[in-house]
N, C-alpha and C. Protein backbone atom coordinates (compact mmCIF):
# COMPACT_ATOMS: atom_id res chain seq x y z
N UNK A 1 62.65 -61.46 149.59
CA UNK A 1 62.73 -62.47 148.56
C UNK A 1 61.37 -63.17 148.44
N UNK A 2 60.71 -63.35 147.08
CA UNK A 2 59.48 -64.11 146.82
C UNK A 2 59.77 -65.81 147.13
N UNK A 3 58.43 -65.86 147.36
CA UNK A 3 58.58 -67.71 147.40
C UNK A 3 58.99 -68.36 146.99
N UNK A 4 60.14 -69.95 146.85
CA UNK A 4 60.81 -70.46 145.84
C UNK A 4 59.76 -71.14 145.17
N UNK A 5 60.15 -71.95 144.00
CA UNK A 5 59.41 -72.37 142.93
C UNK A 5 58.55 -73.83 143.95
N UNK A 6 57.80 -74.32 143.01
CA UNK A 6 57.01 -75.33 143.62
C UNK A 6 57.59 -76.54 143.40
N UNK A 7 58.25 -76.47 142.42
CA UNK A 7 59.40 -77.50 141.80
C UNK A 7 60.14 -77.25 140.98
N UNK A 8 61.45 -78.35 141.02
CA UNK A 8 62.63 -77.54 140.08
C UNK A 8 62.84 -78.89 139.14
N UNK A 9 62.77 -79.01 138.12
CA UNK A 9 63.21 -80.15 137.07
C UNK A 9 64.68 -80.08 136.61
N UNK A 10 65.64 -81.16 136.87
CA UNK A 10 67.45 -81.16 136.34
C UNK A 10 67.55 -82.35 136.36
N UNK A 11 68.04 -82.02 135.21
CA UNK A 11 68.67 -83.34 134.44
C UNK A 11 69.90 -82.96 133.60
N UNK A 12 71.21 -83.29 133.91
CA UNK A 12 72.86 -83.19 133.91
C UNK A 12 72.86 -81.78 133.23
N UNK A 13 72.32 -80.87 134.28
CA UNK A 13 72.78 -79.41 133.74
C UNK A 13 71.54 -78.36 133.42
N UNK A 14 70.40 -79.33 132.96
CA UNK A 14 69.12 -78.63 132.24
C UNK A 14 68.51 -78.54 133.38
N UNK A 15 67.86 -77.04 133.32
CA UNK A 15 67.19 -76.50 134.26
C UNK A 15 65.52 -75.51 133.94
N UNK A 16 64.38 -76.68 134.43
CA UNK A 16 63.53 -75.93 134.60
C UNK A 16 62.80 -75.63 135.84
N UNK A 17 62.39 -74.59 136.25
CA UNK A 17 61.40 -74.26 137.78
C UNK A 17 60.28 -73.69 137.40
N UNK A 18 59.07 -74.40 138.02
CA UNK A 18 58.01 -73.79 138.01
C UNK A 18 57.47 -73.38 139.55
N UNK A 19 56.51 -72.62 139.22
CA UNK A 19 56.09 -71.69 140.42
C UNK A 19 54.83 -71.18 139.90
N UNK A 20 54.15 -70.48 141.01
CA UNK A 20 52.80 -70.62 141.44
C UNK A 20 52.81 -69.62 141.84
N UNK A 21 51.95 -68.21 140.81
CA UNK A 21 51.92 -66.91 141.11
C UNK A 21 49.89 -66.90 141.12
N UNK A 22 49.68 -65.46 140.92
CA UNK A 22 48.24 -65.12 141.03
C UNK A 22 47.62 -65.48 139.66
N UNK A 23 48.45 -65.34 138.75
CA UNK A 23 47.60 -66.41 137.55
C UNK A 23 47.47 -67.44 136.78
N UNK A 24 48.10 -68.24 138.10
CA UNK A 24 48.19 -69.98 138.29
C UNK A 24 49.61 -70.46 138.11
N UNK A 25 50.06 -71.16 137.60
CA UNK A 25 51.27 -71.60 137.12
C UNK A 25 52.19 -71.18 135.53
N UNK A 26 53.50 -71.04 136.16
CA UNK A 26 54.13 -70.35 135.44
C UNK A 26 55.62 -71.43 135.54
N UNK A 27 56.19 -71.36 133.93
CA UNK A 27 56.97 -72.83 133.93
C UNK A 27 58.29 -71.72 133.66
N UNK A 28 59.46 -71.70 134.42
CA UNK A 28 60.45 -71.11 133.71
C UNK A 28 61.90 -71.82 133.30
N UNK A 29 62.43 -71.46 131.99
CA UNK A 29 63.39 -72.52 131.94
C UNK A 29 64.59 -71.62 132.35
N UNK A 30 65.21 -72.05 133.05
CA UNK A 30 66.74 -71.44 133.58
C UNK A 30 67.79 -71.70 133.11
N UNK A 31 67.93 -72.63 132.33
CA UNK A 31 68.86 -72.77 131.41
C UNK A 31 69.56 -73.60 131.48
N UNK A 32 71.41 -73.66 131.05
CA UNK A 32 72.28 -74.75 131.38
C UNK A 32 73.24 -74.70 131.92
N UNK A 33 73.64 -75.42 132.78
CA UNK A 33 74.41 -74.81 133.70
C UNK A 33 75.95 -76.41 133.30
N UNK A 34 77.38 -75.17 133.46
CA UNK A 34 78.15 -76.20 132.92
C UNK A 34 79.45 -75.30 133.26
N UNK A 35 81.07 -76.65 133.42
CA UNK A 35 82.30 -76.27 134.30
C UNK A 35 82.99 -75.47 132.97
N UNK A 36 83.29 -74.58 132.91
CA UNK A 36 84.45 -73.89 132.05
C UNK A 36 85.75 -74.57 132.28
N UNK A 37 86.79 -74.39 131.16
CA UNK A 37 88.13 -74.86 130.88
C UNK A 37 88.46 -74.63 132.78
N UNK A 38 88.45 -73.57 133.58
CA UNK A 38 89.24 -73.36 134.26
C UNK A 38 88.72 -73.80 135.45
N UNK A 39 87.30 -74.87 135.37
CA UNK A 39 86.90 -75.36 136.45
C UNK A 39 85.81 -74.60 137.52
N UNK A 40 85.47 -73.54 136.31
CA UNK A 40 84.84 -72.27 137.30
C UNK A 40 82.73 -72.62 136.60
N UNK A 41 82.12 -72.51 137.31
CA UNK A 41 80.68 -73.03 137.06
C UNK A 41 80.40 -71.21 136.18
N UNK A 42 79.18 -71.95 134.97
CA UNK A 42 78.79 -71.08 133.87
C UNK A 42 77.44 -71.13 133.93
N UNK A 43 76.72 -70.51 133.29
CA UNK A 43 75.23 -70.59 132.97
C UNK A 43 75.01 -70.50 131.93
N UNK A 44 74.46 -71.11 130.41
CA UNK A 44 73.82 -70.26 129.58
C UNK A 44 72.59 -70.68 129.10
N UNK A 45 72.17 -70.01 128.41
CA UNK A 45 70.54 -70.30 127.53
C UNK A 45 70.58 -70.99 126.18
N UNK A 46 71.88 -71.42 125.50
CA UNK A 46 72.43 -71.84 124.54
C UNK A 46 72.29 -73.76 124.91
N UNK A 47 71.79 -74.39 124.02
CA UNK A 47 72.27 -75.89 124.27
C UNK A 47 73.48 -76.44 123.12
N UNK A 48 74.03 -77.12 123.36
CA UNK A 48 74.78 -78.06 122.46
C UNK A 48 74.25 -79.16 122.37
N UNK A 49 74.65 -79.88 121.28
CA UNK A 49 74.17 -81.09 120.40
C UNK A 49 73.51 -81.83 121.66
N UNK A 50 75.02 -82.26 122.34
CA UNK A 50 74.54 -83.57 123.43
C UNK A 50 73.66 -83.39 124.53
N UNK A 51 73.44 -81.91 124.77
CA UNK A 51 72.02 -81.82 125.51
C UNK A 51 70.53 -81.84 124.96
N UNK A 52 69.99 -81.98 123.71
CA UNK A 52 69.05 -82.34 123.41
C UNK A 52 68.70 -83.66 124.09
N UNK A 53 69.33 -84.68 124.48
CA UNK A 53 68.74 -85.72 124.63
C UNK A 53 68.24 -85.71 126.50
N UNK A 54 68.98 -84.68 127.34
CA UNK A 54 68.70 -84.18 128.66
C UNK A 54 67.12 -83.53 128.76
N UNK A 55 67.15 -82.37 127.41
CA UNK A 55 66.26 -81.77 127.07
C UNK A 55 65.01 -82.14 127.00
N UNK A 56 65.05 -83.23 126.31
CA UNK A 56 63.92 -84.20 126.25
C UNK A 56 63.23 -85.06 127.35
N UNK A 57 64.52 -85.38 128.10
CA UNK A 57 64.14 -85.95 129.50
C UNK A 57 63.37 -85.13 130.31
N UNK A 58 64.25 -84.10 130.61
CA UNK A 58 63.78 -83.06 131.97
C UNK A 58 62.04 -82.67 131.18
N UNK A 59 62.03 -82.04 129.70
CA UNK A 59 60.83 -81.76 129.58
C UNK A 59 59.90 -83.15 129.94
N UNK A 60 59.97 -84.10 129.61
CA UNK A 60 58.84 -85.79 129.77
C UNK A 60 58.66 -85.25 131.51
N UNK A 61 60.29 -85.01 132.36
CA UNK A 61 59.60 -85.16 133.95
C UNK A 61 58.85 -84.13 134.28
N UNK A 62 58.94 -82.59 133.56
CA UNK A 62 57.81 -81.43 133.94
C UNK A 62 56.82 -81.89 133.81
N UNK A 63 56.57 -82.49 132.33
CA UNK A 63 54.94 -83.29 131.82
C UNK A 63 54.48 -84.12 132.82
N UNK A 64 55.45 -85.46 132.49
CA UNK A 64 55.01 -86.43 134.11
C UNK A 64 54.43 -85.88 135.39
N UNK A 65 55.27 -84.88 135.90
CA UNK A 65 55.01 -84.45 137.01
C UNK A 65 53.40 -83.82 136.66
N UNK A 66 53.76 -82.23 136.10
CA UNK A 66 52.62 -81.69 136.23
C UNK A 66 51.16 -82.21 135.94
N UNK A 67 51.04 -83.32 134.93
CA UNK A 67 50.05 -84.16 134.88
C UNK A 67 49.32 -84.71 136.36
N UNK A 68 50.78 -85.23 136.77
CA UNK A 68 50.50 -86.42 137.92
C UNK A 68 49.68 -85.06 139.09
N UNK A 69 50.69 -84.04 139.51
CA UNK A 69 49.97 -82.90 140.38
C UNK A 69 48.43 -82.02 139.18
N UNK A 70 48.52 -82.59 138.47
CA UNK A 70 47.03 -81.97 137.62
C UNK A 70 47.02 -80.01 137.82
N UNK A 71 48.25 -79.92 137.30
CA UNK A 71 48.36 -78.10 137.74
C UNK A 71 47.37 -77.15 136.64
N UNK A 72 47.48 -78.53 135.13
CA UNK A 72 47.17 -77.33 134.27
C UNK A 72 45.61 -77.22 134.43
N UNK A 73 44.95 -77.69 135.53
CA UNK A 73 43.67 -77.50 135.85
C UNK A 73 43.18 -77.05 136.63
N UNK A 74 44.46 -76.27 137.62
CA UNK A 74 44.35 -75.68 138.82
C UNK A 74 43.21 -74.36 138.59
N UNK A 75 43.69 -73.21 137.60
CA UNK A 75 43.04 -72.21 136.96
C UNK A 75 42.91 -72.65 135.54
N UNK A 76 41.99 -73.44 134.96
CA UNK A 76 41.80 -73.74 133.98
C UNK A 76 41.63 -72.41 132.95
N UNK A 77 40.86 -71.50 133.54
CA UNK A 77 40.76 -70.29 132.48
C UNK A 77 41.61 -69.21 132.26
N UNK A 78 42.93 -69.38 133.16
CA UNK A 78 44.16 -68.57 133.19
C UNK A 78 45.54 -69.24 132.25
N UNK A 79 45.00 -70.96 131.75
CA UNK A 79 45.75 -71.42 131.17
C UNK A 79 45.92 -71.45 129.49
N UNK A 80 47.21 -71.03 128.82
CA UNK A 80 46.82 -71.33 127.46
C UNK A 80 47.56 -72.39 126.71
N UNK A 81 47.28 -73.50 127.24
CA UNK A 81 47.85 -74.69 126.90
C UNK A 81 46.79 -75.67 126.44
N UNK A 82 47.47 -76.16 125.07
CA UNK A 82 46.41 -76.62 124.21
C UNK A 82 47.09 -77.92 123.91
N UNK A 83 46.26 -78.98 123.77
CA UNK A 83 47.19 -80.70 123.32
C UNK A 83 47.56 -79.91 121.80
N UNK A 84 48.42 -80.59 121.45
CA UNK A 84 49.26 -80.89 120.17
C UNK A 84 47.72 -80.60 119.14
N UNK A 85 46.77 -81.67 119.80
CA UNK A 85 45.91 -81.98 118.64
C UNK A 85 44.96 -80.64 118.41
N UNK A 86 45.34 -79.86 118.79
CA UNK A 86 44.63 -78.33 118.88
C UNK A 86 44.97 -77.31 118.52
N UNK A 87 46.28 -77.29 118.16
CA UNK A 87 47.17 -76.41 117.91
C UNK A 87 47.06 -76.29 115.92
């Protein structure tokens, strides 16, 4: 089994992990995780209405975070992440 992620971002169900391969950082979203009618745990890649507002959270704590650990500067020339104002 490979190394676990470097961090995992959740917020009521929303799931992202990032991790730290050979060409720097890599953000993956895992999706949503939620109880079926029969009490049995689900996964999907699908959101509903009322998770946009989770969505929004968990993404601000990846930002927060990865800012605060300064990752996207770890391999600056392996990264293709551009501010808003660049795009």
């Amino acid at each position: 089994m490979g190394n676990p992620p470097i961090k995992v971002i959740k917020v009521g169900g929303i799931s992202f992990s990032v991790w730290e391969n050979e060409n720097g950082i890599a953000i993956k979203w895992d999706g949503r995780t939620y109880k079926d009618k029969e009490g049995n745990w689900q996964k999907s890649d699908y959101l509903n209405r009322s998770d946009i507002a989770k969505l929004k959270v968990a993404v601000d704590d990846l930002f927060r975070w990865a800012f605060t650990e300064n990752i996207f500067n770890k391999k600056e020339e392996d990264t293709d992440f551009k501010p808003a104002s660049e795009l």
